[in-house]
PDB file of N, CA and C in Angstrom:
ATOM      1  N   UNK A   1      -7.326   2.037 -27.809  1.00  0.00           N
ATOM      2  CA  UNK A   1      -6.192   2.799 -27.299  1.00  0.00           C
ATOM      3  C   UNK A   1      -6.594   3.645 -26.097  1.00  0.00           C
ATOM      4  N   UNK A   2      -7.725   4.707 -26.011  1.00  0.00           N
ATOM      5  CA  UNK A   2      -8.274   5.440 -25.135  1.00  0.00           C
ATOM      6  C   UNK A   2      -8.471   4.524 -24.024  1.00  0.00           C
ATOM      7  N   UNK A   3      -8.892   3.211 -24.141  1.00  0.00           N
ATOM      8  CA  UNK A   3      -9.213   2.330 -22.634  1.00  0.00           C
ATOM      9  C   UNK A   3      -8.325   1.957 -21.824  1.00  0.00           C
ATOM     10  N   UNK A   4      -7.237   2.109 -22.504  1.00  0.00           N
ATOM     11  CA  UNK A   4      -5.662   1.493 -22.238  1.00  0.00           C
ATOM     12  C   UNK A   4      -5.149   2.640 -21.516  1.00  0.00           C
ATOM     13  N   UNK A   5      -5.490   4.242 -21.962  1.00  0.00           N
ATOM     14  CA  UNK A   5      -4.827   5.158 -21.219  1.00  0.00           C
ATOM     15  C   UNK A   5      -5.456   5.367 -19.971  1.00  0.00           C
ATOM     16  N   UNK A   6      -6.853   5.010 -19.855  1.00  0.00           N
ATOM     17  CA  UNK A   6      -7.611   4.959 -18.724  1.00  0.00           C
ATOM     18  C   UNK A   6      -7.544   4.133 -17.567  1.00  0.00           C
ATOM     19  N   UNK A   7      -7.341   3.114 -17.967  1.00  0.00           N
ATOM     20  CA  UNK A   7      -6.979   1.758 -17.482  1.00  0.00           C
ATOM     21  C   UNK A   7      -5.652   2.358 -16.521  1.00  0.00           C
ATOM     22  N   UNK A   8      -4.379   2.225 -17.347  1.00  0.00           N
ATOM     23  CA  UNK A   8      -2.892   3.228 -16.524  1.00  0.00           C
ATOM     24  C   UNK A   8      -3.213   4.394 -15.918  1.00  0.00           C
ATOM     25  N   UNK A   9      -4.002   5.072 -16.091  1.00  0.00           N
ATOM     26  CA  UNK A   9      -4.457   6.574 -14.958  1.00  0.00           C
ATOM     27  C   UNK A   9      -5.238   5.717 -13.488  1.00  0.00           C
ATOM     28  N   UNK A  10      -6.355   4.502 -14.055  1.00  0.00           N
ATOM     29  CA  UNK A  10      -6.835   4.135 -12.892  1.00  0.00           C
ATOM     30  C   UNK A  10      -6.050   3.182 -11.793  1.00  0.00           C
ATOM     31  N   UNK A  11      -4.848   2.796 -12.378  1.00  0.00           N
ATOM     32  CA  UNK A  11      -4.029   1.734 -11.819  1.00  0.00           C
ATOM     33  C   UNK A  11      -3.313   2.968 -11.198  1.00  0.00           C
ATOM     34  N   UNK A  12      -2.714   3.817 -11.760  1.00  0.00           N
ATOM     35  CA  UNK A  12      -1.710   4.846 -11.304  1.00  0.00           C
ATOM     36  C   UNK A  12      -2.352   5.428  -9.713  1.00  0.00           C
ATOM     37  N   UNK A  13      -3.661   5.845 -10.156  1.00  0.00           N
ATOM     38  CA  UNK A  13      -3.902   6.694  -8.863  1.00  0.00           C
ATOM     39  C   UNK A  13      -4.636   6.010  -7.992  1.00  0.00           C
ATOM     40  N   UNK A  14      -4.607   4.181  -8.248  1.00  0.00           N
ATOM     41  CA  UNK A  14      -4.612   3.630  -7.044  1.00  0.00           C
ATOM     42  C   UNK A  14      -3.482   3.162  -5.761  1.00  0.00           C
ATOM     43  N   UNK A  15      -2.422   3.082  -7.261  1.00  0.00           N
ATOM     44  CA  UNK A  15      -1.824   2.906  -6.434  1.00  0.00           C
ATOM     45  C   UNK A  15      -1.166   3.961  -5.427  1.00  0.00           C
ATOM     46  N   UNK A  16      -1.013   4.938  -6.282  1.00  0.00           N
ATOM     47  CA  UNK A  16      -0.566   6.318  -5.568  1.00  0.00           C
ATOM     48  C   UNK A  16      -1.111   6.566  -3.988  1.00  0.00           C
ATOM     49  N   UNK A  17      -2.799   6.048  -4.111  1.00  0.00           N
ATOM     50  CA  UNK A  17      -3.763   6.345  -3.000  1.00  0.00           C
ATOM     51  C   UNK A  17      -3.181   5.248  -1.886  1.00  0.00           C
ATOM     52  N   UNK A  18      -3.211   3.886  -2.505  1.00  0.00           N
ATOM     53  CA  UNK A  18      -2.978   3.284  -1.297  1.00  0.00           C
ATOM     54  C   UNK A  18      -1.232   3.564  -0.971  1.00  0.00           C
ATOM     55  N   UNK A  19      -0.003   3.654  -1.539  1.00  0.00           N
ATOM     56  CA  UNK A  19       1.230   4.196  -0.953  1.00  0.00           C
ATOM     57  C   UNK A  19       0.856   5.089   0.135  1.00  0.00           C
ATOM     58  N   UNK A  20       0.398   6.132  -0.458  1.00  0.00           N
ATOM     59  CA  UNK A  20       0.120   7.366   0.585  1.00  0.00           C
ATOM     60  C   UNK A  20      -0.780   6.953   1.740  1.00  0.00           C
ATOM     61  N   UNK A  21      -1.942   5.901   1.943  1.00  0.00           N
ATOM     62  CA  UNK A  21      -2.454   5.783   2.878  1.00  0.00           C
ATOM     63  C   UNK A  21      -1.552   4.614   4.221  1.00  0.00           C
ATOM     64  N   UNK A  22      -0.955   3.920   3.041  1.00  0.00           N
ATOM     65  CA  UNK A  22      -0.273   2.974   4.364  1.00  0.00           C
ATOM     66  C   UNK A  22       0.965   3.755   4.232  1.00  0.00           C
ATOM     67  N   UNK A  23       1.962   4.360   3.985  1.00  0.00           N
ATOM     68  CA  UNK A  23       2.832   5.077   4.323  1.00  0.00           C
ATOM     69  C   UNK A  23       3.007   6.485   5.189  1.00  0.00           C
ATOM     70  N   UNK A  24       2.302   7.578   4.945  1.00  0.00           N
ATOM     71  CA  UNK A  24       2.223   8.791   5.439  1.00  0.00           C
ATOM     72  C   UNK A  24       1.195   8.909   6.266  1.00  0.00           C
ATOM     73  N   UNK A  25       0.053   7.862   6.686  1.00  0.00           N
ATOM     74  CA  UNK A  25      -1.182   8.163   6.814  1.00  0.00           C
ATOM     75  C   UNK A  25      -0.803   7.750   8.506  1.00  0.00           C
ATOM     76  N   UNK A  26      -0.441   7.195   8.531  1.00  0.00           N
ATOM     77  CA  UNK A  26      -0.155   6.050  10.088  1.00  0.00           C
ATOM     78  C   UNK A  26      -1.172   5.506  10.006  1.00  0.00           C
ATOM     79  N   UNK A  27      -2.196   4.693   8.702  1.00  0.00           N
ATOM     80  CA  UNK A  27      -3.232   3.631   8.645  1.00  0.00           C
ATOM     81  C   UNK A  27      -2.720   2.545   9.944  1.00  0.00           C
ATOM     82  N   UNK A  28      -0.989   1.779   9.219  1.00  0.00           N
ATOM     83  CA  UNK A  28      -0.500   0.822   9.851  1.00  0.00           C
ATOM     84  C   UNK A  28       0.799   1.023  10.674  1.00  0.00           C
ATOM     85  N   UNK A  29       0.346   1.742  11.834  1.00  0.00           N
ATOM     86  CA  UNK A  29       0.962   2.211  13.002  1.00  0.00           C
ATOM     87  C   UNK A  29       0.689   1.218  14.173  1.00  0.00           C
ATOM     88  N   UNK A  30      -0.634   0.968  14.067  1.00  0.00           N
ATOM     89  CA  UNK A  30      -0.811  -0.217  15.107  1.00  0.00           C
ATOM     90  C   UNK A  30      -0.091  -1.652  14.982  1.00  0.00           C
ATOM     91  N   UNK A  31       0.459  -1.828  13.643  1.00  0.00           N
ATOM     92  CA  UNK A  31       0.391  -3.363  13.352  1.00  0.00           C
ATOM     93  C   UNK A  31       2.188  -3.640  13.629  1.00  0.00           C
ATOM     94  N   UNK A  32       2.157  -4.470  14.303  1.00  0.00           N
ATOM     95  CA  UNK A  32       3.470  -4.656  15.008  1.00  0.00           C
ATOM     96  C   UNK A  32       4.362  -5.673  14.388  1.00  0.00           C
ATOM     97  N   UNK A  33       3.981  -6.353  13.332  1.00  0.00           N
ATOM     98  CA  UNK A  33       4.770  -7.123  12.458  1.00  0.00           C
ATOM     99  C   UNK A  33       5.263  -6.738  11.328  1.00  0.00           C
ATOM    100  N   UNK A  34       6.719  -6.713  11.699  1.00  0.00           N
ATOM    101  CA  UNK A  34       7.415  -6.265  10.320  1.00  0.00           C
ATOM    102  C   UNK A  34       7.039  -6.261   8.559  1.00  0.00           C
ATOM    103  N   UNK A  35       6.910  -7.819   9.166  1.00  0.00           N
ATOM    104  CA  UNK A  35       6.750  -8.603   7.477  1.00  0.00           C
ATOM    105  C   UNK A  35       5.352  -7.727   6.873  1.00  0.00           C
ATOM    106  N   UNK A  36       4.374  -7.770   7.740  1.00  0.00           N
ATOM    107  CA  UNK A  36       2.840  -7.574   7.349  1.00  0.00           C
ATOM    108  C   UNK A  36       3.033  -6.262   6.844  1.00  0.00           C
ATOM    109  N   UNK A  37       3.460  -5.117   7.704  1.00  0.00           N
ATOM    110  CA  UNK A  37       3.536  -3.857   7.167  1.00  0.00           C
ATOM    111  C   UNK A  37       4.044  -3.541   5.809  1.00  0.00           C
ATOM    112  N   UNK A  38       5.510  -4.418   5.594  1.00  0.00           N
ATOM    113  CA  UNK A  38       5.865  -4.267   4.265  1.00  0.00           C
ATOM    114  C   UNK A  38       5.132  -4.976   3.349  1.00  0.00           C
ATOM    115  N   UNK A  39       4.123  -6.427   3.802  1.00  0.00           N
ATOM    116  CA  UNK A  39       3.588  -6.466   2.309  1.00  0.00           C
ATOM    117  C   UNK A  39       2.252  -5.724   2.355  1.00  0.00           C
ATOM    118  N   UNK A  40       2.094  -4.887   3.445  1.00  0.00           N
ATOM    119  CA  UNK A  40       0.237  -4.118   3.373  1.00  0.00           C
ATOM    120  C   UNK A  40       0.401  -2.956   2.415  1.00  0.00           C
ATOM    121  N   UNK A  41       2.462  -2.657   2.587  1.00  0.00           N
ATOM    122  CA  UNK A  41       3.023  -1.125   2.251  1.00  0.00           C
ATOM    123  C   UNK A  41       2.965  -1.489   0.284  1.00  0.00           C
ATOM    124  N   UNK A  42       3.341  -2.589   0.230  1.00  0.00           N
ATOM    125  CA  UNK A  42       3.618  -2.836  -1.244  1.00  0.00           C
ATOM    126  C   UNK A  42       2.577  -3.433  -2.276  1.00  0.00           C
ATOM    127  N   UNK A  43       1.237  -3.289  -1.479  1.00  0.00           N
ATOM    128  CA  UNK A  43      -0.199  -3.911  -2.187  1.00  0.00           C
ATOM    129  C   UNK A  43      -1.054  -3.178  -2.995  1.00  0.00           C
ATOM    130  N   UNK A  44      -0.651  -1.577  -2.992  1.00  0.00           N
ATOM    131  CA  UNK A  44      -0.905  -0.894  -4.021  1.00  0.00           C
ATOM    132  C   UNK A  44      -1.429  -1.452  -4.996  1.00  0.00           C
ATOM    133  N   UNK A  45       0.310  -1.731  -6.098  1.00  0.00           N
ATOM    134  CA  UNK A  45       0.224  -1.949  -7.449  1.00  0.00           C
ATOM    135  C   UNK A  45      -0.735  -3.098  -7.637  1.00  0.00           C
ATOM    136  N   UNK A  46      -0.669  -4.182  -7.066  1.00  0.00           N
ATOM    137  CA  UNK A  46      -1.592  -4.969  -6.534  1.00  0.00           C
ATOM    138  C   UNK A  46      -3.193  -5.121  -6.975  1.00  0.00           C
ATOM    139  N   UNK A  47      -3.556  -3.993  -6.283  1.00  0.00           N
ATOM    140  CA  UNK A  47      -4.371  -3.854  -6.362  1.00  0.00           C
ATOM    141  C   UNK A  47      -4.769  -3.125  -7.414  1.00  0.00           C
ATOM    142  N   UNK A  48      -4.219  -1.937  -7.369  1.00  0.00           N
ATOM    143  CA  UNK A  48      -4.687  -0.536  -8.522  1.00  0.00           C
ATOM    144  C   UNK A  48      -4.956  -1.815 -10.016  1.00  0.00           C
ATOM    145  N   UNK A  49      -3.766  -2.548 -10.360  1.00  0.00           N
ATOM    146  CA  UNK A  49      -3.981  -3.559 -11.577  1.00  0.00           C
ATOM    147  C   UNK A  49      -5.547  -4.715 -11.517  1.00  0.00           C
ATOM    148  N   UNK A  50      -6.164  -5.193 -10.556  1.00  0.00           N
ATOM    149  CA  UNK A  50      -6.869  -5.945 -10.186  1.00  0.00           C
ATOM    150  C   UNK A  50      -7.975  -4.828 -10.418  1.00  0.00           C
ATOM    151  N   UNK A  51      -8.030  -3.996  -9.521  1.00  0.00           N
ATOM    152  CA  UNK A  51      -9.803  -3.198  -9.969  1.00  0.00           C
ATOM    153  C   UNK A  51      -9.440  -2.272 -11.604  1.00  0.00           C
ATOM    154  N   UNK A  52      -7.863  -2.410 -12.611  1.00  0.00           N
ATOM    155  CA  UNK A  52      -8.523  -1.897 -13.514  1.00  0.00           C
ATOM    156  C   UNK A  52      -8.600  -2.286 -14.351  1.00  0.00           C
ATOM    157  N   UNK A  53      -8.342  -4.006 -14.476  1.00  0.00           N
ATOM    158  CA  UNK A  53      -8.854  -5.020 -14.968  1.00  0.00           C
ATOM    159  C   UNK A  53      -9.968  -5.344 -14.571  1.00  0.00           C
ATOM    160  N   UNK A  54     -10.647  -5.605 -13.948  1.00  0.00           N
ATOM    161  CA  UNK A  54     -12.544  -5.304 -13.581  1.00  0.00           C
ATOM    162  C   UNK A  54     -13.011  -4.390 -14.061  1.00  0.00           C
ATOM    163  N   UNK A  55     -12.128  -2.892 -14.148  1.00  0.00           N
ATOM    164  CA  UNK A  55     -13.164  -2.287 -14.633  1.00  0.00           C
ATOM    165  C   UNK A  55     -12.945  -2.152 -15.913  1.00  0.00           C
ATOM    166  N   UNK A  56     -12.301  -2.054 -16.745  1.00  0.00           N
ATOM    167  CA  UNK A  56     -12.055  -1.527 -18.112  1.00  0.00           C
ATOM    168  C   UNK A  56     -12.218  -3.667 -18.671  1.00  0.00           C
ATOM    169  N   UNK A  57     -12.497  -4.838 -17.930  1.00  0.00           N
ATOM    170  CA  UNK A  57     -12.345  -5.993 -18.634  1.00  0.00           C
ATOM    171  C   UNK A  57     -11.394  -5.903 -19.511  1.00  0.00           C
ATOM    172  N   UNK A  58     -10.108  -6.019 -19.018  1.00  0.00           N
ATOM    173  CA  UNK A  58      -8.640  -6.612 -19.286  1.00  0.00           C
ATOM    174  C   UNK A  58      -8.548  -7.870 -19.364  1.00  0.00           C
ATOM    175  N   UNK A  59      -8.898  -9.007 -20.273  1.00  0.00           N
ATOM    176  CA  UNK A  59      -8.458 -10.358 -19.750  1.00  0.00           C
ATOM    177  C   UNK A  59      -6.584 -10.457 -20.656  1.00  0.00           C
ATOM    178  N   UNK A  60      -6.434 -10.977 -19.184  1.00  0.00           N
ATOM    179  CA  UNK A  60      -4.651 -11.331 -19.277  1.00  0.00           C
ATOM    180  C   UNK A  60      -4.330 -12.200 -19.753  1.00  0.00           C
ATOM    181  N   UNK A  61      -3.436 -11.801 -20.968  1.00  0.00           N
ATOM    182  CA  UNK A  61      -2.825 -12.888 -22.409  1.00  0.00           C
ATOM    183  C   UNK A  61      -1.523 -13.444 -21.271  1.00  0.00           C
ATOM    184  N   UNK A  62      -1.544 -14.384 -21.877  1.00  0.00           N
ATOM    185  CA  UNK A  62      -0.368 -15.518 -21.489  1.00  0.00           C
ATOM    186  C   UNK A  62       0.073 -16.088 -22.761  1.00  0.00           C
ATOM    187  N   UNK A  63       1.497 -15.892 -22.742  1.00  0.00           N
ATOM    188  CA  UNK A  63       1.924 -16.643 -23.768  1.00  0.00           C
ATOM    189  C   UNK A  63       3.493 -17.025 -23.207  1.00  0.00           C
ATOM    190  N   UNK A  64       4.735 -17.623 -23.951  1.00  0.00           N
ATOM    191  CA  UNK A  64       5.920 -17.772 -23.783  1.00  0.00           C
ATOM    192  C   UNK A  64       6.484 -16.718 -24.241  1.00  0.00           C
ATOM    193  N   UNK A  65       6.202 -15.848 -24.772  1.00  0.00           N
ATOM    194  CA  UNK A  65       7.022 -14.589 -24.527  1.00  0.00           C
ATOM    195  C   UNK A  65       6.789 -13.687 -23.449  1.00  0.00           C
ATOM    196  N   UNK A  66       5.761 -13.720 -22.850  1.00  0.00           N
ATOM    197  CA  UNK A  66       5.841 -12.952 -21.322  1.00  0.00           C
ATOM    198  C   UNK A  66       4.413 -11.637 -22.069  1.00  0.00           C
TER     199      UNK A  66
END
């Protein structure tokens, strides 16, 4: 249970970090393509889920109920 709450704090305040860096930061001020900005803007969650499955070793159940 404790790895699980850790896991959602480390996903949370990645993603939080990267919103705030490509949004408020002007990281992607230079980049002149629409499309790119919105998917660089929305890669957060993305990510924050990917490093906290590496770190806490999450392997992802698949089944037909979702």
């Amino acid at each position: 249970m404790k790895k699980n709450i850790f896991a959602v704090c480390v996903f949370y305040l990645i993603a939080l970090l990267l919103r705030y860096l490509t949004n408020r930061s002007g990281l992607l001020a230079g980049v002149s393509n629409t499309v790119l900005v919105t998917l660089l803007q929305g890669v957060g969650p993305t990510v924050g889920a990917v490093v906290a499955m590496i770190l806490f070793r999450i392997k992802p159940v698949m089944s037909l109920q979702g």
